[in-house]
Protein backbone atom coordinates (compact mmCIF):
# COMPACT_ATOMS: atom_id res chain seq x y z
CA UNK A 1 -84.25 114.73 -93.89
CA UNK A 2 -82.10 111.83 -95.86
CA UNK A 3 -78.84 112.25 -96.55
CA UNK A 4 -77.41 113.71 -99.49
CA UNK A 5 -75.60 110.84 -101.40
CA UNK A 6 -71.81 111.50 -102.61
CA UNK A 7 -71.53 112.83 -105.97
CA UNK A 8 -68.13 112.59 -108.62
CA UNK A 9 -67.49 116.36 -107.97
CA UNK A 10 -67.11 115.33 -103.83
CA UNK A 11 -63.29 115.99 -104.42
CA UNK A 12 -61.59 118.05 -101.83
CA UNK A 13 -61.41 121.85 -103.04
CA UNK A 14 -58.41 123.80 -102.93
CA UNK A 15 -58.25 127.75 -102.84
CA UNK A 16 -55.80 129.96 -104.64
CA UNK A 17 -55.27 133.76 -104.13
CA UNK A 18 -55.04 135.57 -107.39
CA UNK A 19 -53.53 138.91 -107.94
CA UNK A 20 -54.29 140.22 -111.54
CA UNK A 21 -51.93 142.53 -113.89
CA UNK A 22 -53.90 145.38 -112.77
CA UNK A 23 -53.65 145.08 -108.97
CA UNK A 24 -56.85 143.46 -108.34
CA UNK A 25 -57.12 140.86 -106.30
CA UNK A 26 -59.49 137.34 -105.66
CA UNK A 27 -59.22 135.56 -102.72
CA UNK A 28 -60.54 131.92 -102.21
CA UNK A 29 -60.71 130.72 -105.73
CA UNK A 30 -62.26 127.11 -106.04
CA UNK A 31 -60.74 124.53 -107.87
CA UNK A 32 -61.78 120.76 -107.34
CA UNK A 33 -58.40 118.58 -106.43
CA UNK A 34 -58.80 116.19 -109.07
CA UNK A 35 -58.86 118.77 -111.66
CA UNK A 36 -55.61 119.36 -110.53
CA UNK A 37 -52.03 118.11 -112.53
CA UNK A 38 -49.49 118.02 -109.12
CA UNK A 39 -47.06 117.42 -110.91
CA UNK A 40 -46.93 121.13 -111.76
CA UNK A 41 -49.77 122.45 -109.26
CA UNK A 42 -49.46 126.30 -110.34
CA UNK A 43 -49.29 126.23 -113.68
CA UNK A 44 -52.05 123.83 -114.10
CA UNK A 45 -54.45 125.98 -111.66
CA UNK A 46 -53.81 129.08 -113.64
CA UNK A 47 -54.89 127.30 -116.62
CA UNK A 48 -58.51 126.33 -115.14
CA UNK A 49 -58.62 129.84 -113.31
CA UNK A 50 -57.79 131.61 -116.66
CA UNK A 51 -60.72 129.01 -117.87
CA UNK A 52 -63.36 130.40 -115.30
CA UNK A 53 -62.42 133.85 -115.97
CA UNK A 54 -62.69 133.69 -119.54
CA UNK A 55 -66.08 131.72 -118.76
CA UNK A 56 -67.55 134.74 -116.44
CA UNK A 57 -65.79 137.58 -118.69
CA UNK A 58 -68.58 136.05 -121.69
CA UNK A 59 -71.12 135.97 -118.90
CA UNK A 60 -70.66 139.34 -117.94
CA UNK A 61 -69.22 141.38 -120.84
CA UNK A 62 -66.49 142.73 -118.77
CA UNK A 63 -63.35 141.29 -119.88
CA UNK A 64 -61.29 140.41 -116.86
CA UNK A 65 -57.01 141.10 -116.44
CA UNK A 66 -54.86 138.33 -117.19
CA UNK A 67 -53.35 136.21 -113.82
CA UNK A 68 -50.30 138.31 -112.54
CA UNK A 69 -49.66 135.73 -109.70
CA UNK A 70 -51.27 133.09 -108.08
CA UNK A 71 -50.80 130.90 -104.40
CA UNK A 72 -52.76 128.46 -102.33
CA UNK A 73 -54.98 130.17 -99.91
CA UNK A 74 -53.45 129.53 -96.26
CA UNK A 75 -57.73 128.55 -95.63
C-alpha cells in the first residue's frame, strides 16, 4: 500500500460540545483548526457550526434548534 500524501484540509481538528435551545445535545463536533479565528475561538466556531447545521437542516428537511451553548470537547 503507498502512502496517502498530505492534503490542505490535514489541519488538526478540534471538537466542540453543543447543547441546542431545546435540550438536545451533539457531542464531538468537527471543525478544522485553520477554519478557526482564535482571536475569538467561540464565537467564530458557532458561526461554522450554525453553517453545518443550516447545511444538513436543507439536506434533511428537518430544521435543526439554534446553538444554546457551545465548549471544546475535553477529547
Amino acid at each position: 500500500m503507498s502512502r496517502k500524501k498530505p492534503t490542505a484540509k490535514d489541519s488538526p481538528l478540534l471538537s466542540f460540545d453543543i447543547v441546542y435551545e431545546d435540550g438536545s445535545r451533539s457531542s464531538n463536533r468537527k471543525i478544522q483548526s485553520d477554519e478557526l479565528d482564535f482571536t475569538n475561538e467561540l464565537a467564530s466556531a458557532k458561526a461554522i457550526l450554525e453553517a453545518q447545521d443550516r447545511k444538513i437542516s436543507e439536506l434533511s428537511g428537518r430544521p435543526r434548534p439554534g446553538i444554546k451553548s457551545l465548549m471544546r470537547s475535553s477529547a
